[in-house]
Protein backbone atom coordinates (compact mmCIF):
# COMPACT_ATOMS: atom_id res chain seq x y z
CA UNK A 1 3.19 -30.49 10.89
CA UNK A 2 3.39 -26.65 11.37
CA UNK A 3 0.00 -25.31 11.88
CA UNK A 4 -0.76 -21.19 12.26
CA UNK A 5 -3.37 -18.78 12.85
CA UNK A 6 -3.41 -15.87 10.43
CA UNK A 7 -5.25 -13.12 10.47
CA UNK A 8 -5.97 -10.45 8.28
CA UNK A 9 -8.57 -7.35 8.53
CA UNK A 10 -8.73 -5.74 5.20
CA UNK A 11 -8.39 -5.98 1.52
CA UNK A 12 -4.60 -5.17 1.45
CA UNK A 13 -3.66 -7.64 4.22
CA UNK A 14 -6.17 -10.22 2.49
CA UNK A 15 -3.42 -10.06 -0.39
CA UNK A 16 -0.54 -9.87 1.34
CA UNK A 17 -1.79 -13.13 3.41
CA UNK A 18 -2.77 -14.95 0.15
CA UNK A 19 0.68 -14.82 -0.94
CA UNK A 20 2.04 -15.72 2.25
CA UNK A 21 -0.27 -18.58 2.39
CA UNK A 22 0.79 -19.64 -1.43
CA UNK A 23 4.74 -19.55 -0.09
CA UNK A 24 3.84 -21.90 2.68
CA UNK A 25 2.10 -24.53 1.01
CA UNK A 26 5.61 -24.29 -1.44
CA UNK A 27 7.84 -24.90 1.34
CA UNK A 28 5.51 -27.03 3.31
CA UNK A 29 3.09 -28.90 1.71
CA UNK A 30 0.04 -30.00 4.09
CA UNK A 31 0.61 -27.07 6.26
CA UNK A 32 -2.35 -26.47 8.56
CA UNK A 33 -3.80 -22.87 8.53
CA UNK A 34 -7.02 -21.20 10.34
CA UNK A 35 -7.89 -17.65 11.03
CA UNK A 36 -9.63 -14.57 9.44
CA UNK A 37 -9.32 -14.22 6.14
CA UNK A 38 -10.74 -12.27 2.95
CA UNK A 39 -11.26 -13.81 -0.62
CA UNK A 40 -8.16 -13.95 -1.79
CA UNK A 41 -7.01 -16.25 1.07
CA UNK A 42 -9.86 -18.18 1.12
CA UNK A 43 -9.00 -18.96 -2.45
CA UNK A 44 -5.40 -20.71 -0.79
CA UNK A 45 -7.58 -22.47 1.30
CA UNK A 46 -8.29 -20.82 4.54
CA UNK A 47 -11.33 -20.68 5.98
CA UNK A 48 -12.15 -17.70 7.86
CA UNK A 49 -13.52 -17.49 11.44
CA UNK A 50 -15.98 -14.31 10.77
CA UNK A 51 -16.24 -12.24 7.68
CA UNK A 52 -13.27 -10.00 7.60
CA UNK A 53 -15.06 -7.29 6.21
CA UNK A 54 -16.22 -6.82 9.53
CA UNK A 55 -13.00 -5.21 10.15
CA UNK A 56 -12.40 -3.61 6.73
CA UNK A 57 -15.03 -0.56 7.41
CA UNK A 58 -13.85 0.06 10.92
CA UNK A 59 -11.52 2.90 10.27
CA UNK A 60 -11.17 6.26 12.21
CA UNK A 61 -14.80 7.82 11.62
CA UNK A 62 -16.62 4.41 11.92
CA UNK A 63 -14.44 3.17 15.56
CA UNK A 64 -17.27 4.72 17.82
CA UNK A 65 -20.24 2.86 16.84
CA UNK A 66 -18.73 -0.01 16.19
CA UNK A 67 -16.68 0.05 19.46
CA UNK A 68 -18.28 -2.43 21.28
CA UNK A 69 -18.82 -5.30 18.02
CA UNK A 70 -14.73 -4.80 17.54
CA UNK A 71 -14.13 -5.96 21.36
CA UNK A 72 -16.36 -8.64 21.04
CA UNK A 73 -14.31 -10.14 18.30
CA UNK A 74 -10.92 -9.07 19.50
CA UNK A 75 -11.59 -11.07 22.39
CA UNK A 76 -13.39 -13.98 19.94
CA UNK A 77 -10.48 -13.98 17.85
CA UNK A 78 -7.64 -14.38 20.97
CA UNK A 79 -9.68 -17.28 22.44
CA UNK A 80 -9.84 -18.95 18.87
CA UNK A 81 -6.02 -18.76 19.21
CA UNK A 82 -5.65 -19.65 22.39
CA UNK A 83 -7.86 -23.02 21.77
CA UNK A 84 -6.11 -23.28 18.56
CA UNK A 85 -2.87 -23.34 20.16
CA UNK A 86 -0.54 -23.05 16.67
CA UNK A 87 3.17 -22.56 16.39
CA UNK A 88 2.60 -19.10 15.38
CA UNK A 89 0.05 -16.60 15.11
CA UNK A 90 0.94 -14.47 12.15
CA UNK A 91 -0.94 -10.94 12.08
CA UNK A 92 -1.07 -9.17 8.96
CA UNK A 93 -0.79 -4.86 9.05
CA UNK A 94 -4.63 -3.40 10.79
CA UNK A 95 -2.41 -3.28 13.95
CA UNK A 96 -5.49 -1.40 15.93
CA UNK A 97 -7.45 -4.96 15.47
CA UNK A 98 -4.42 -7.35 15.11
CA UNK A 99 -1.36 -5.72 17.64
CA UNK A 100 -5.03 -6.23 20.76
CA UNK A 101 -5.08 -9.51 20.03
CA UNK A 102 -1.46 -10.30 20.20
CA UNK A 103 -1.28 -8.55 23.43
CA UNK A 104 -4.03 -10.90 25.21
CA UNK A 105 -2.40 -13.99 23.05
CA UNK A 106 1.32 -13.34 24.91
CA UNK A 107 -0.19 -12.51 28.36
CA UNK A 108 -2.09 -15.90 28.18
CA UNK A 109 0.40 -18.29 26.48
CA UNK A 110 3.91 -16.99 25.93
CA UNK A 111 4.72 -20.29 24.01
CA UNK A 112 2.91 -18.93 21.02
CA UNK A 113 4.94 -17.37 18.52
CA UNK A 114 3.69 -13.82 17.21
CA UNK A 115 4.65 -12.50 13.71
CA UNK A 116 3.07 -9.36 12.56
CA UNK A 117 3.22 -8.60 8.38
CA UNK A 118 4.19 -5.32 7.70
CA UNK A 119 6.40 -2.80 10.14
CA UNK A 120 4.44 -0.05 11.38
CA UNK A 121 6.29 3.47 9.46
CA UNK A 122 8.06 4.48 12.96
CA UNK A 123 10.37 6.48 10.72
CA UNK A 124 7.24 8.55 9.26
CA UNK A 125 5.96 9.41 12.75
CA UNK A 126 4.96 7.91 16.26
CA UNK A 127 8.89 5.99 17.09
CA UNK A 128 7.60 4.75 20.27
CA UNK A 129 5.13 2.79 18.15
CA UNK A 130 7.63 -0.20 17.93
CA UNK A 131 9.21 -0.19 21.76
CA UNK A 132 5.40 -0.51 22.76
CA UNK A 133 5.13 -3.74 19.87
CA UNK A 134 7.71 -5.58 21.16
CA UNK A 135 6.71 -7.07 24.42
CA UNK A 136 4.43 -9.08 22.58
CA UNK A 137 5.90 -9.19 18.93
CA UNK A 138 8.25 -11.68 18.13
CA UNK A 139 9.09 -11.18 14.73
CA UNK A 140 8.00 -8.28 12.05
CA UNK A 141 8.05 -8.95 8.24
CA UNK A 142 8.82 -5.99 6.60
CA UNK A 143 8.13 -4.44 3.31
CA UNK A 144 10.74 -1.80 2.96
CA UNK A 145 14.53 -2.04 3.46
CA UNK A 146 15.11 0.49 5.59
CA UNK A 147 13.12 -0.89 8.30
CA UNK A 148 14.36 -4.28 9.88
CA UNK A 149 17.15 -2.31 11.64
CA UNK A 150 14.54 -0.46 13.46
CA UNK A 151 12.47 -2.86 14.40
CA UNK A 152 15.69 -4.90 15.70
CA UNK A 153 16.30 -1.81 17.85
CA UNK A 154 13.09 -2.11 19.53
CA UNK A 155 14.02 -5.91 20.63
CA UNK A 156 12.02 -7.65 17.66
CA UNK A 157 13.56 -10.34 14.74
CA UNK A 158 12.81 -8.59 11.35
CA UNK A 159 13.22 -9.96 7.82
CA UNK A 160 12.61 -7.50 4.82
CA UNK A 161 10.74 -9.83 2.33
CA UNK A 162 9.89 -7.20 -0.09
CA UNK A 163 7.18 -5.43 -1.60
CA UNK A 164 4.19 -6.59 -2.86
CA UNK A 165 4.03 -4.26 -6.04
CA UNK A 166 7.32 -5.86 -7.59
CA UNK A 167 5.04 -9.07 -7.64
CA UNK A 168 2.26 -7.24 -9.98
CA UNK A 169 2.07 -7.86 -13.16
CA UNK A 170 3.02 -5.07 -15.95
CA UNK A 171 1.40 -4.21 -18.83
CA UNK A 172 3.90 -4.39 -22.17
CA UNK A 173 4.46 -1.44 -24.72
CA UNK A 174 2.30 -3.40 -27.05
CA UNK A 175 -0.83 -2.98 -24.17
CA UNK A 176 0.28 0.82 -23.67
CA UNK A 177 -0.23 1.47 -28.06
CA UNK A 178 -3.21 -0.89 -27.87
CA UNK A 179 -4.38 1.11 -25.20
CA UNK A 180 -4.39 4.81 -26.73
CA UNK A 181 -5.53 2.94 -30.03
CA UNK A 182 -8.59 2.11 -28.30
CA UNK A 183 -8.90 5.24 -26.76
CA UNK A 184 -8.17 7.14 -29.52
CA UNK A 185 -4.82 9.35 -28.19
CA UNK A 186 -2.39 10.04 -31.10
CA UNK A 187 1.20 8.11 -30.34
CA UNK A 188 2.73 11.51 -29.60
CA UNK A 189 0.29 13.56 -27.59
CA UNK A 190 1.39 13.76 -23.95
CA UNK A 191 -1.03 11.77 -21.99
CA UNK A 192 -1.30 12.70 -17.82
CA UNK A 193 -2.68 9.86 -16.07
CA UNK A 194 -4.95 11.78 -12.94
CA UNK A 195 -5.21 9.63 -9.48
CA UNK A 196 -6.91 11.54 -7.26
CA UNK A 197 -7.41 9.12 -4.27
CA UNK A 198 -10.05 6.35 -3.85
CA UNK A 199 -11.77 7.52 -0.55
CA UNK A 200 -14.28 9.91 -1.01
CA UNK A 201 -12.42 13.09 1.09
CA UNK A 202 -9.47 12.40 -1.10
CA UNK A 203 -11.14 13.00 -4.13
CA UNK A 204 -13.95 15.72 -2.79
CA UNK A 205 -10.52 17.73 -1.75
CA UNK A 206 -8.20 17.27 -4.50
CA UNK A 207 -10.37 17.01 -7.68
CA UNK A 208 -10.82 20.47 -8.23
CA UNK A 209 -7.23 21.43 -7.97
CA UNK A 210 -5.90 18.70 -9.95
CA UNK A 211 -8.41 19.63 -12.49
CA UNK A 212 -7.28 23.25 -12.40
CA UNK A 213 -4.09 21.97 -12.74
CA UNK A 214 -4.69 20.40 -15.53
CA UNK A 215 -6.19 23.30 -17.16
CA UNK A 216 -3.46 25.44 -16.78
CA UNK A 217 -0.95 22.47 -18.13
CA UNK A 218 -2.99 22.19 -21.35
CA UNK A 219 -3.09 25.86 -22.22
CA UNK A 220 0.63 25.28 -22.10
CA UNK A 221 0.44 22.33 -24.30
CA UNK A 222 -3.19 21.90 -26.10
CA UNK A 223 -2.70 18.49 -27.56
CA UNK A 224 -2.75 17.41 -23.95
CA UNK A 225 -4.76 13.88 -23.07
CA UNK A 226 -6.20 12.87 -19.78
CA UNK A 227 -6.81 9.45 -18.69
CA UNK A 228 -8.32 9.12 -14.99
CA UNK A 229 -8.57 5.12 -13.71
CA UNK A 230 -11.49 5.64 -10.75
CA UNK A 231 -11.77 3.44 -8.02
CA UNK A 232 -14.42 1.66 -7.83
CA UNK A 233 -15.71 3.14 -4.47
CA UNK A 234 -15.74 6.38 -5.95
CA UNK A 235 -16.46 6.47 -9.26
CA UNK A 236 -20.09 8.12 -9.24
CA UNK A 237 -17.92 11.11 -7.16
CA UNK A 238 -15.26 11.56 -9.75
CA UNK A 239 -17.55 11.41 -13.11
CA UNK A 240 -19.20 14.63 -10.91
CA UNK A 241 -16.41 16.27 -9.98
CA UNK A 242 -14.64 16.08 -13.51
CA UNK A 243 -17.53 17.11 -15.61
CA UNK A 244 -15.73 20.55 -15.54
CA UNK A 245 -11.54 19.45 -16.27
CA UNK A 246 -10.06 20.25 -19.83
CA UNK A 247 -10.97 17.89 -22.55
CA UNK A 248 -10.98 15.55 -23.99
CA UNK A 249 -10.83 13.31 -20.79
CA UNK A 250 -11.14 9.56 -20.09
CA UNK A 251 -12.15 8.54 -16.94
CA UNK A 252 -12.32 4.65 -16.54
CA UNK A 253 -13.91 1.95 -14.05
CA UNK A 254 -11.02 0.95 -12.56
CA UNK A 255 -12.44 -2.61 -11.92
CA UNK A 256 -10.83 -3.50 -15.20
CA UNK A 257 -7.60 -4.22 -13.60
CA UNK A 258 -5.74 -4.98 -17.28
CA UNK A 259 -6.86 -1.84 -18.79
CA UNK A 260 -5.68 0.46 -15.33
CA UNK A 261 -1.91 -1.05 -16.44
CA UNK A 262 -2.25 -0.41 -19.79
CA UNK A 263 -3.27 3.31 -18.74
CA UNK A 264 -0.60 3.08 -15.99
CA UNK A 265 2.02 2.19 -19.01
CA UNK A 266 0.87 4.76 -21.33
CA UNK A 267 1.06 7.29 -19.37
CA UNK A 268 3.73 10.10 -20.07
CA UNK A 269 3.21 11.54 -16.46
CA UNK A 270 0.69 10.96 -13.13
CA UNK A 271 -0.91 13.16 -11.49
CA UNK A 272 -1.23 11.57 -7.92
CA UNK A 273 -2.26 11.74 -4.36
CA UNK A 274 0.07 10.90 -1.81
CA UNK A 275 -0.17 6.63 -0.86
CA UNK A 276 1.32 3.65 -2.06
CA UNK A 277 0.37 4.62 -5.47
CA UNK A 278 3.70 6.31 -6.13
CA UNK A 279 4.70 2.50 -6.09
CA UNK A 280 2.71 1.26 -8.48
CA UNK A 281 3.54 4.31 -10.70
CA UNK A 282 7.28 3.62 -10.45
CA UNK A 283 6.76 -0.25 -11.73
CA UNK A 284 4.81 1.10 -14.15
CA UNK A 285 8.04 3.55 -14.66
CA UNK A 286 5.87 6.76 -14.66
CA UNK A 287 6.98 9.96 -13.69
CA UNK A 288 4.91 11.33 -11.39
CA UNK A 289 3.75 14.39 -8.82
CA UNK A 290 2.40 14.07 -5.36
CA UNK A 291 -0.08 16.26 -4.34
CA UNK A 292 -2.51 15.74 -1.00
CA UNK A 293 -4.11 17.69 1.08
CA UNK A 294 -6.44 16.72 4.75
CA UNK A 295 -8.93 18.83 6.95
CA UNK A 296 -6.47 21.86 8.54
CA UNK A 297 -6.34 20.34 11.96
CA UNK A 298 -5.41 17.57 10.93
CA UNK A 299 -2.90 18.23 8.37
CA UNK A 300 -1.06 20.64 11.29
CA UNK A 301 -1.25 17.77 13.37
CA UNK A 302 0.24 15.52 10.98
CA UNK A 303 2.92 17.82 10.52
CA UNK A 304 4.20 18.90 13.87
CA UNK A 305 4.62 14.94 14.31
CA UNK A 306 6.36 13.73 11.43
CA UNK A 307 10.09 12.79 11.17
CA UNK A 308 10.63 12.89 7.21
CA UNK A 309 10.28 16.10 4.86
CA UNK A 310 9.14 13.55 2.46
CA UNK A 311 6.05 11.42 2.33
CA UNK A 312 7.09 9.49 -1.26
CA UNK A 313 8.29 6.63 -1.04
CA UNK A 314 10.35 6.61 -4.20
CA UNK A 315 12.08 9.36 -2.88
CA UNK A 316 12.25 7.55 0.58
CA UNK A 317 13.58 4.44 -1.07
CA UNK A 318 16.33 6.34 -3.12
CA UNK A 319 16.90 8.91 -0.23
CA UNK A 320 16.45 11.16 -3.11
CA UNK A 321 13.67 13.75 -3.71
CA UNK A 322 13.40 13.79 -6.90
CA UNK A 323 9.76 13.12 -7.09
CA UNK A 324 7.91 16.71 -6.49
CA UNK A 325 5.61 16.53 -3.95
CA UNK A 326 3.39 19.39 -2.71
CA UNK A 327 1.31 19.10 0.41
CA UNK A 328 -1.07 20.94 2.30
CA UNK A 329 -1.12 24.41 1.69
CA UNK A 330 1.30 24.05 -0.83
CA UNK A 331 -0.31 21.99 -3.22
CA UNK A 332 -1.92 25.00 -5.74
CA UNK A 333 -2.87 24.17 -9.22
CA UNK A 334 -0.17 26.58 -10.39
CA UNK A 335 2.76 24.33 -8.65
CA UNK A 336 1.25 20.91 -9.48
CA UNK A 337 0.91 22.12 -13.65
CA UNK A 338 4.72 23.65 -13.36
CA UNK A 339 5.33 20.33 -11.73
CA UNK A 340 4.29 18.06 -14.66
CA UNK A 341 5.39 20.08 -17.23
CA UNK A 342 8.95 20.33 -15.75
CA UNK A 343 8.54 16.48 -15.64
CA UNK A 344 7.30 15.98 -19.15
CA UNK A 345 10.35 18.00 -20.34
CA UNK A 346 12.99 15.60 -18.48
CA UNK A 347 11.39 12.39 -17.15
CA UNK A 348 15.06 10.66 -17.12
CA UNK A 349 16.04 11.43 -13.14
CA UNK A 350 12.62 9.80 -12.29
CA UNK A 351 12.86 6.49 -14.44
CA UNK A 352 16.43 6.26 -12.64
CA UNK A 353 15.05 6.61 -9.37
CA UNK A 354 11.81 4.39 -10.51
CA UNK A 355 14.20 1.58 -11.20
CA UNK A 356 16.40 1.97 -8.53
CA UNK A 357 13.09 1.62 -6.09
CA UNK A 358 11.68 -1.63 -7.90
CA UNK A 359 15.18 -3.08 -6.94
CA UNK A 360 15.80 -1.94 -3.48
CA UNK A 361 12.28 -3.50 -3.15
CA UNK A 362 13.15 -6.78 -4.38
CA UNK A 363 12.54 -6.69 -8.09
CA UNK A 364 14.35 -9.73 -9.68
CA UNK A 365 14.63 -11.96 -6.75
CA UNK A 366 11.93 -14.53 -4.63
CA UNK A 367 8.88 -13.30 -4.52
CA UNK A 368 7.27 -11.13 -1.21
CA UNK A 369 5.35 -14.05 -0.77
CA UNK A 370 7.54 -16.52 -0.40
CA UNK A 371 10.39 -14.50 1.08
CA UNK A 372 7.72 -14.23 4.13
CA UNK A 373 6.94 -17.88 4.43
CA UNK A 374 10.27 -18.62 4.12
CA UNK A 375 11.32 -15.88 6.94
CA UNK A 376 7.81 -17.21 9.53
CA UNK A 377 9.09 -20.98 8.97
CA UNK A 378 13.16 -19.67 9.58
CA UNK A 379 11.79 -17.90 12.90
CA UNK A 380 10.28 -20.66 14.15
CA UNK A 381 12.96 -23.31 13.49
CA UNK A 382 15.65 -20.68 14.86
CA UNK A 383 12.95 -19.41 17.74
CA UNK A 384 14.45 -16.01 19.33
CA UNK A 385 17.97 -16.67 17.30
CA UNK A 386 19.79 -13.76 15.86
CA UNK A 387 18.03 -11.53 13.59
CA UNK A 388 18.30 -11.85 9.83
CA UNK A 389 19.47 -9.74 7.25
């Protein structure tokens, strides 16, 4: 019987390793799994070795303080896999956590397989970031379909399995009427769905330009509605920071995960900051512009090292750009309102494109979930074998 140790350090990954997990027991029933895991894996079955929320909060401004607890159970969680001795260890994305562990894991027992869920975006910025994986990465599952070839450059196996967000269910053009119904938005009045970001700097620093924006794009058309899904996290912060934007305005607990697709559906055009949201937009097939901004040092920063003049992924996946996008100093509210109402007046190149991504990403086939247990079982049958397609 195949047994692995999974890990997983934050919400995202918890998902992505619940549907793994779900694959595996499809192709291989009895399967034996340990690890760390969030809810949604614990729900397949797996019983996690310490909360993984541990790991969840310890992102750039939190590393410091928490420096000392995150060594402790890197080296807790390479021991448990070393005494567990599986035929894999399969880490899922949080590489600062999960690429540490895999690096004591191959130094003690090279007989240990190592899979790690989800490429790291070499072709955004930092190439060297896959040479340095692959001394101790055997195999990288990745979500896009441009990058197996790189990783296969670097010395690694790597499977594209797809992306998660062609797994999501969509709401119906029933739920998108039902939906302004409730919320009382005529059938014809151009709705802009806003998505500021869900971390608190995200929103602080693009609120009151996308509400400016908005202002400015309902002077040119007043029958203009706004619907704003807030994260959870953050939802105090935007009810503040939109008491100000045009009216009328409907900004919604995004907890209610049905009613964000409906919205999502509805939706004539998005407002959005910059992150895999553009994805979820383009399943929803809603035209969309990117705007996102960071602190000035950092933005510079991030600039002078990347490799793409394009951080949206449906124009990544298309190799088109025909998503607008307006970053840093560029994003003003008088580009992001000419923007959407340039988009409102000819959505058609972007419901192409939105399409064209869903099926580059794997729309209509196996789903992610079980094209990655399919492609950790293949690697371990076919060991360091050719790559696959």
């Amino acid at each position: 019987m195949t047994a692995l140790f999974l890990i997983a350090g934050e919400p995202s990954g918890d998902m992505l390793g619940a549907a793994l997990l779900a694959g595996l027991k499809a192709l291989e029933p009895g399967i034996g799994f340990q690890g760390i895991a969030g809810p949604r894996m614990q729900r397949e079955g797996m019983t996690s070795l310490f909360p993984m929320e541990e790991l969840s909060v310890m992102g750039l401004a939190e590393i410091l303080p928490k420096y000392r607890h995150l060594k402790r159970r890197i080296a807790q969680t390479a021991a448990a896999v070393l005494a567990a001795k599986p035929d894999a260890l399969v880490t899922i994305d949080s590489p600062d956590f999960c690429l540490r562990v895999a690096r004591i894991v191959r130094a003690a027992d090279p007989s240990i397989r190592i899979v790690h869920y989800v490429a790291p975006s070499v072709w955004a910025w930092r190439p060297k970031r896959a040479e340095k994986m692959a001394p101790h990465v055997d195999q990288v599952l990745a979500l896009l379909p441009f990058e197996p070839p790189l990783m296969r450059a670097a010395g690694m196996r790597s499977d594209f399995v797809g992306h998660p967000v062609v797994a999501m269910p969509q709401a119906s053009a029933e739920d998108a009427s039902a939906f302004r119904a409730m919320h009382g938005i005529p059938a014809n009045a151009p709705l802009v769905l806003a998505l500021p970001g869900s971390r608190r700097g995200e929103v602080t620093r693009l609120a009151p330009r996308f509400g400016r924006a908005l202002g400015l794009l309902k002077d040119a058309r007043p029958d203009l509605r706004i619907v704003l899904p807030a994260a959870p996290s953050v939802f105090g912060l935007v009810r503040d920071l939109t008491a100000d934007w045009p009216q009328p305005l409907t900004v919604l607990d995004g907890q209610d995960e049905t009613e964000k697709r409906a919205a999502f559906r509805a939706a004539d055009v998005a407002l959005a900051a910059s992150g895999t949201v553009s994805l979820e937009l383009a399943a929803a097939e809603t035209p969309m512009v990117i705007g996102y901004d960071m602190a000035w040092l950092t933005m510079k920063i991030m600039q002078r090292m990347a490799l793409i003049d394009t951080v949206t992924l449906v124009n990544l996946v298309t190799d088109s750009r025909v998503v607008p996008e307006f970053l840093g100093a560029a994003c003003t509210p008088e580009a992001l309102a000419g923007a959407l109402d340039a988009t409102l007046s000819a959505p058609e190149a972007q419901l192409a494109a939105a399409r064209a991504t869903m099926t580059a990403l794997g729309a209509g086939g196996d789903p992610p979930g079980l094209r990655a247990a399919r492609a950790v079982l293949d690697g371990l049958d076919r060991g360091a074998g050719p790559a696959a397609a």
